[in-house]
PDB file of N, CA and C in Angstrom:
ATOM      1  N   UNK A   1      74.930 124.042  98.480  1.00  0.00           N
ATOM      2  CA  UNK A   1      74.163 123.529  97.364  1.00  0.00           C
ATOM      3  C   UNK A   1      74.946 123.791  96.078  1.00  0.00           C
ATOM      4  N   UNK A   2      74.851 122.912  94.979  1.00  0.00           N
ATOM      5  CA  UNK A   2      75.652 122.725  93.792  1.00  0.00           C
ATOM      6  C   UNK A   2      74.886 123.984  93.081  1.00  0.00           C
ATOM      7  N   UNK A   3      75.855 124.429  91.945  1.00  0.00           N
ATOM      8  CA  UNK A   3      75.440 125.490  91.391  1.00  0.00           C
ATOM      9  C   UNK A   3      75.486 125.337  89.579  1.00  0.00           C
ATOM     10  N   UNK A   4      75.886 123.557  89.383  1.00  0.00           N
ATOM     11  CA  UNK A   4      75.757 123.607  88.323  1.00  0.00           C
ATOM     12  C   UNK A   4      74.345 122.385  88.091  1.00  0.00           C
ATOM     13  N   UNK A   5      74.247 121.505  86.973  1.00  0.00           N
ATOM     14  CA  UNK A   5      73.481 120.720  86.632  1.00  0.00           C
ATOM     15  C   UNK A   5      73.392 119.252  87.694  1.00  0.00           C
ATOM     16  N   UNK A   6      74.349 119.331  88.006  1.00  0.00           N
ATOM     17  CA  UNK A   6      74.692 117.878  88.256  1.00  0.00           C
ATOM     18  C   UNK A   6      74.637 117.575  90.173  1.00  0.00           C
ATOM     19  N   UNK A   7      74.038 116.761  90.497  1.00  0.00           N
ATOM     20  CA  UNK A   7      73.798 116.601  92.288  1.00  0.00           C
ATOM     21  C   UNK A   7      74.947 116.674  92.980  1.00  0.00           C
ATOM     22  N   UNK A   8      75.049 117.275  93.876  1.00  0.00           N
ATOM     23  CA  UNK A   8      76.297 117.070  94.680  1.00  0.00           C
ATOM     24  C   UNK A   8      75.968 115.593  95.727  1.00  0.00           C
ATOM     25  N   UNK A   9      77.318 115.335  96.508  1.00  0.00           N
ATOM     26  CA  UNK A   9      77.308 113.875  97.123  1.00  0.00           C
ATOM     27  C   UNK A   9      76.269 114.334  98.602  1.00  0.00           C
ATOM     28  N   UNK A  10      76.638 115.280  98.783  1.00  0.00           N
ATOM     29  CA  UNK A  10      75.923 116.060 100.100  1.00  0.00           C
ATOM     30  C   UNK A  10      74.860 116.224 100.150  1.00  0.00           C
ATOM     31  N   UNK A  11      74.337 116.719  98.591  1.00  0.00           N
ATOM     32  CA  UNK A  11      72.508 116.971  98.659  1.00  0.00           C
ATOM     33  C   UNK A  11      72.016 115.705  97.898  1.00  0.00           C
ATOM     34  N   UNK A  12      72.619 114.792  97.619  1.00  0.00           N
ATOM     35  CA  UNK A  12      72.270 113.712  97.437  1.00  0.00           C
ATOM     36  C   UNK A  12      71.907 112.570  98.493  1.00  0.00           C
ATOM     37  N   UNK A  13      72.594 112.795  99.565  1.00  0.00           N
ATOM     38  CA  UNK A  13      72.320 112.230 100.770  1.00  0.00           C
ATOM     39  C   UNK A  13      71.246 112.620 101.603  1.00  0.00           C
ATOM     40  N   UNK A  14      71.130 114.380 101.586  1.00  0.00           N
ATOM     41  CA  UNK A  14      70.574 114.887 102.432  1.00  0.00           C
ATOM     42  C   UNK A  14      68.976 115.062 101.740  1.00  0.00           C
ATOM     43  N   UNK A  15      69.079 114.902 100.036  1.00  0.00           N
ATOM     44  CA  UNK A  15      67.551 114.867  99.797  1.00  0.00           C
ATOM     45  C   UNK A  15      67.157 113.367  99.241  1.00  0.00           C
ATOM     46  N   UNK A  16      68.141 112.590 100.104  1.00  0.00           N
ATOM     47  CA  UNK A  16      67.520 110.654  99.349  1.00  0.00           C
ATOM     48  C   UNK A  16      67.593 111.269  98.101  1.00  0.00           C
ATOM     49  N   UNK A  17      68.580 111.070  97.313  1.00  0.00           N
ATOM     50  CA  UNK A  17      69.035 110.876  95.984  1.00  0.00           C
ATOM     51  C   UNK A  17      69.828 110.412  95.323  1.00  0.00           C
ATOM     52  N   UNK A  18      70.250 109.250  96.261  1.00  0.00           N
ATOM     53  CA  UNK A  18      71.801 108.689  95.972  1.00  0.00           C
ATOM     54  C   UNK A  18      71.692 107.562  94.484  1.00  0.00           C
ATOM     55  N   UNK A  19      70.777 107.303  93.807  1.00  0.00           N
ATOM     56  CA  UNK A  19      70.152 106.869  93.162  1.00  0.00           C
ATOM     57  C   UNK A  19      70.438 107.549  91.393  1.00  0.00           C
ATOM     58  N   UNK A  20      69.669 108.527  91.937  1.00  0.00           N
ATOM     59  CA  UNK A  20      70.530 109.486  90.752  1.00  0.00           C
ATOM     60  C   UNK A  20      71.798 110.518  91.046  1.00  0.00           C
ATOM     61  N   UNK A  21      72.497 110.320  91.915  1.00  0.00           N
ATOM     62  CA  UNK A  21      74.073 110.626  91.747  1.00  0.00           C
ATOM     63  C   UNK A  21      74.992 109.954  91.696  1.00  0.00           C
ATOM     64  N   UNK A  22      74.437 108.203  91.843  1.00  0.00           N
ATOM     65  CA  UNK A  22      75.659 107.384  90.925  1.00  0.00           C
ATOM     66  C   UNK A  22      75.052 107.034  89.159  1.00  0.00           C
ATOM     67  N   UNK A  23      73.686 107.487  88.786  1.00  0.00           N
ATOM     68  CA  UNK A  23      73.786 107.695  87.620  1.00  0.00           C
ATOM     69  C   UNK A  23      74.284 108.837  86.897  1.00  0.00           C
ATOM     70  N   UNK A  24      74.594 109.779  87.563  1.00  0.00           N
ATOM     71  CA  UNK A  24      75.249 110.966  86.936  1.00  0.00           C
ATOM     72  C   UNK A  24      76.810 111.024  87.372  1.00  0.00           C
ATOM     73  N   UNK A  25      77.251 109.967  88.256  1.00  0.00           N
ATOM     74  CA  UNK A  25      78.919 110.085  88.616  1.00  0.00           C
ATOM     75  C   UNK A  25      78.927 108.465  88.283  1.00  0.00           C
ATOM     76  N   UNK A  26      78.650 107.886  87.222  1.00  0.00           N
ATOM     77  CA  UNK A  26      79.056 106.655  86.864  1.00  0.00           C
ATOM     78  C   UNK A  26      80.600 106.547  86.963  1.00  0.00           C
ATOM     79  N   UNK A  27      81.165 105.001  87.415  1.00  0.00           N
ATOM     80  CA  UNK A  27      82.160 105.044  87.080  1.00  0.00           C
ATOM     81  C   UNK A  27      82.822 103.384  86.803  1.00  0.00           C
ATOM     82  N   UNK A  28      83.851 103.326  86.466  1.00  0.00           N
ATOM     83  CA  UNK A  28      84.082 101.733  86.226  1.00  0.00           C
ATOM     84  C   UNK A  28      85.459 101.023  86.874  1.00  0.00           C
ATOM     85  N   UNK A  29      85.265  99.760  87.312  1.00  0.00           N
ATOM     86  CA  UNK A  29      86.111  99.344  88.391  1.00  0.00           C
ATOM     87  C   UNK A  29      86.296  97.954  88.226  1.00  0.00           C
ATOM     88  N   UNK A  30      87.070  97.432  88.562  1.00  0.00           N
ATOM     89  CA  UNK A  30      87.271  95.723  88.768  1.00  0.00           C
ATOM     90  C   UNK A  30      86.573  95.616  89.823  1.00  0.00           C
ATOM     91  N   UNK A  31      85.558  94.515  89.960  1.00  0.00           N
ATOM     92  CA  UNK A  31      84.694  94.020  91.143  1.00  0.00           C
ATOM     93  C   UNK A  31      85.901  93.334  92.342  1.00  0.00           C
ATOM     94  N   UNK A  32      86.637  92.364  91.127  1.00  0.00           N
ATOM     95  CA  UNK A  32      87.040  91.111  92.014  1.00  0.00           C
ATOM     96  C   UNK A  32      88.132  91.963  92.988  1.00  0.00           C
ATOM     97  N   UNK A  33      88.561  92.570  92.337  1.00  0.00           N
ATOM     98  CA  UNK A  33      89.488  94.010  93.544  1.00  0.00           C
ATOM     99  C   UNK A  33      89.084  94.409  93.982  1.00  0.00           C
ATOM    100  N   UNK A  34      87.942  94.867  94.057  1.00  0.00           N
ATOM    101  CA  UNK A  34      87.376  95.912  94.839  1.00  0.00           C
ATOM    102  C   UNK A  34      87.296  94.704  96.290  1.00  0.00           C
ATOM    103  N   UNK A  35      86.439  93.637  95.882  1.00  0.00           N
ATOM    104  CA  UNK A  35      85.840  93.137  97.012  1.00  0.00           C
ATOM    105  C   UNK A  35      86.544  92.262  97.729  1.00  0.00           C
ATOM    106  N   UNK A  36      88.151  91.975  97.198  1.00  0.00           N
ATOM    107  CA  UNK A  36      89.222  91.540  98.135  1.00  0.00           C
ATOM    108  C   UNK A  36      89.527  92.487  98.876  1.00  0.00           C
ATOM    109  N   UNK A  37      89.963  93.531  98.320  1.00  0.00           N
ATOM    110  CA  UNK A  37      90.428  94.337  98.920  1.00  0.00           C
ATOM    111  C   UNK A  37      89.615  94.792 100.590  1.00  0.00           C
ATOM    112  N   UNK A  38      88.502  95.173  99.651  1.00  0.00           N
ATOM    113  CA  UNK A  38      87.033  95.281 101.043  1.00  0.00           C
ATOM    114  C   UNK A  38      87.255  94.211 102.203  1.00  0.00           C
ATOM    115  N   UNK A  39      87.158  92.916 101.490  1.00  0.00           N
ATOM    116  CA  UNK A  39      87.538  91.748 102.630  1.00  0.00           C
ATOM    117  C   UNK A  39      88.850  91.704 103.305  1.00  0.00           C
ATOM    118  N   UNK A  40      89.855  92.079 103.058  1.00  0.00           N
ATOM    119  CA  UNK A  40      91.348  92.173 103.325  1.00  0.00           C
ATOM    120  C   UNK A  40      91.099  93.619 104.199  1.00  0.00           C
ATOM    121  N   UNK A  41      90.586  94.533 104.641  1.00  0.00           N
ATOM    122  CA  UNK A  41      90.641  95.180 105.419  1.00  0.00           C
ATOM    123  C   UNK A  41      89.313  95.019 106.467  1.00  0.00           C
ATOM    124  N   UNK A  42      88.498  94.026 106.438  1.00  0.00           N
ATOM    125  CA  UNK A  42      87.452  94.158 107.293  1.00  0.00           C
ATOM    126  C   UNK A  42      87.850  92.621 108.237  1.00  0.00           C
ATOM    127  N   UNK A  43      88.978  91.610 107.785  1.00  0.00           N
ATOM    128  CA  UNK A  43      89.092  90.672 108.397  1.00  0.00           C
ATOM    129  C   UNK A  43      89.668  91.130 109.228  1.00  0.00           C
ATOM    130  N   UNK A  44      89.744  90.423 110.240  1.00  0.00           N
ATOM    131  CA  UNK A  44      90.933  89.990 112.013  1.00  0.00           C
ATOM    132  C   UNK A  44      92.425  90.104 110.849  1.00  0.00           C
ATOM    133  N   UNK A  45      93.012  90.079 111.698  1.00  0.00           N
ATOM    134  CA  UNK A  45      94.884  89.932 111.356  1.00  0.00           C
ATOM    135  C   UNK A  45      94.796  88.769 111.852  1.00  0.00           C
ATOM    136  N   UNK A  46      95.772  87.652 111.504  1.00  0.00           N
ATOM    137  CA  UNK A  46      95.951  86.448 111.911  1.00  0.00           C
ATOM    138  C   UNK A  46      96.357  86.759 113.799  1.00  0.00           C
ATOM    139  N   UNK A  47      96.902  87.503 113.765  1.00  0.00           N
ATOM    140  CA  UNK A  47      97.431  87.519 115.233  1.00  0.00           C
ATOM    141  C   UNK A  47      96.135  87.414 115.898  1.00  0.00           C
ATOM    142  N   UNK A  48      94.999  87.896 115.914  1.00  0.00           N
ATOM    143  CA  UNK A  48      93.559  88.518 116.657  1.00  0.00           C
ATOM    144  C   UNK A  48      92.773  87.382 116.209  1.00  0.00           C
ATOM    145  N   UNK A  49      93.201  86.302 115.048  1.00  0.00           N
ATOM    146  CA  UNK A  49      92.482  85.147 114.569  1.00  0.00           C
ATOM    147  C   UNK A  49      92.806  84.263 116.068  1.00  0.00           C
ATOM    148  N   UNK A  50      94.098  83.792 116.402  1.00  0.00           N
ATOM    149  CA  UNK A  50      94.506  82.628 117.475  1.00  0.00           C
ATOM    150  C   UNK A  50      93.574  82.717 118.407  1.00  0.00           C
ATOM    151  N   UNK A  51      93.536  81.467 118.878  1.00  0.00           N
ATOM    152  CA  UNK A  51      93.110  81.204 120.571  1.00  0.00           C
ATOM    153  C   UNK A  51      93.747  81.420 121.254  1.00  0.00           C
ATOM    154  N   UNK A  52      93.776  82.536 122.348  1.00  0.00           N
ATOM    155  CA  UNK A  52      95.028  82.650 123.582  1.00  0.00           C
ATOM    156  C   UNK A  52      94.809  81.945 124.718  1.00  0.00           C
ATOM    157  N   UNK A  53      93.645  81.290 124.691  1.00  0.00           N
ATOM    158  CA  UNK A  53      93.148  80.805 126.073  1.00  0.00           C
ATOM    159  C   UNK A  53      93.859  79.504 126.164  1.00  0.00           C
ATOM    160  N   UNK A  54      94.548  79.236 125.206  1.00  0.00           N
ATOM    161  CA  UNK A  54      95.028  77.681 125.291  1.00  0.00           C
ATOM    162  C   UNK A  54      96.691  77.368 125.799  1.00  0.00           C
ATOM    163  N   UNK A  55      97.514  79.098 125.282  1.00  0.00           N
ATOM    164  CA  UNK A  55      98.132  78.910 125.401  1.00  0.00           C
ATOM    165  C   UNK A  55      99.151  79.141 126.873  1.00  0.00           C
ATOM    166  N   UNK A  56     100.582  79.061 127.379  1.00  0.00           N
ATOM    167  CA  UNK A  56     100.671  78.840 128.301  1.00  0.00           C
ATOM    168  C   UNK A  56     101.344  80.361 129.024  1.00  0.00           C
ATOM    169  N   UNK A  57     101.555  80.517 130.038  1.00  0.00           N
ATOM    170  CA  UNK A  57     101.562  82.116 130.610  1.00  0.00           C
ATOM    171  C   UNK A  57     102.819  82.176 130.169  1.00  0.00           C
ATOM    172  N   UNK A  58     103.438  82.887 130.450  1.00  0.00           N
ATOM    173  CA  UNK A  58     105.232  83.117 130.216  1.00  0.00           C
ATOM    174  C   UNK A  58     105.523  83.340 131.505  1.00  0.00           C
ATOM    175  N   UNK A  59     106.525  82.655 131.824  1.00  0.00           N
ATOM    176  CA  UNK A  59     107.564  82.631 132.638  1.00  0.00           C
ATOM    177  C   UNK A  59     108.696  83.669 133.158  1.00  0.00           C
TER     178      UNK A  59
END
């Protein structure tokens, strides 16, 4: 448990308070980065995008 004023991330979770510990850990960010970025690691890789079923066995 925190020992100063301010919620920790831990007892913020653990007493449903996450509410007021991003009003007391405000912070500021580019959206449009953030949420490429987010998308650029949650997509397939092109390799895992292809159809393999089409293609032919190797020889």
């Amino acid at each position: 448990m925190s020992t100063g004023k301010y919620l920790s991330l831990e007892e913020a979770r653990k007493d449903d308070k996450l509410e007021r510990f991003a009003k007391e850990h405000q912070s500021t960010g580019d959206k449009q980065l953030f949420d490429g970025l987010l998308s650029a690691m949650t997509e397939k890789p092109e390799m895992e995008k292809r159809d393999h079923s089409k293609s032919e066995p190797k020889k």
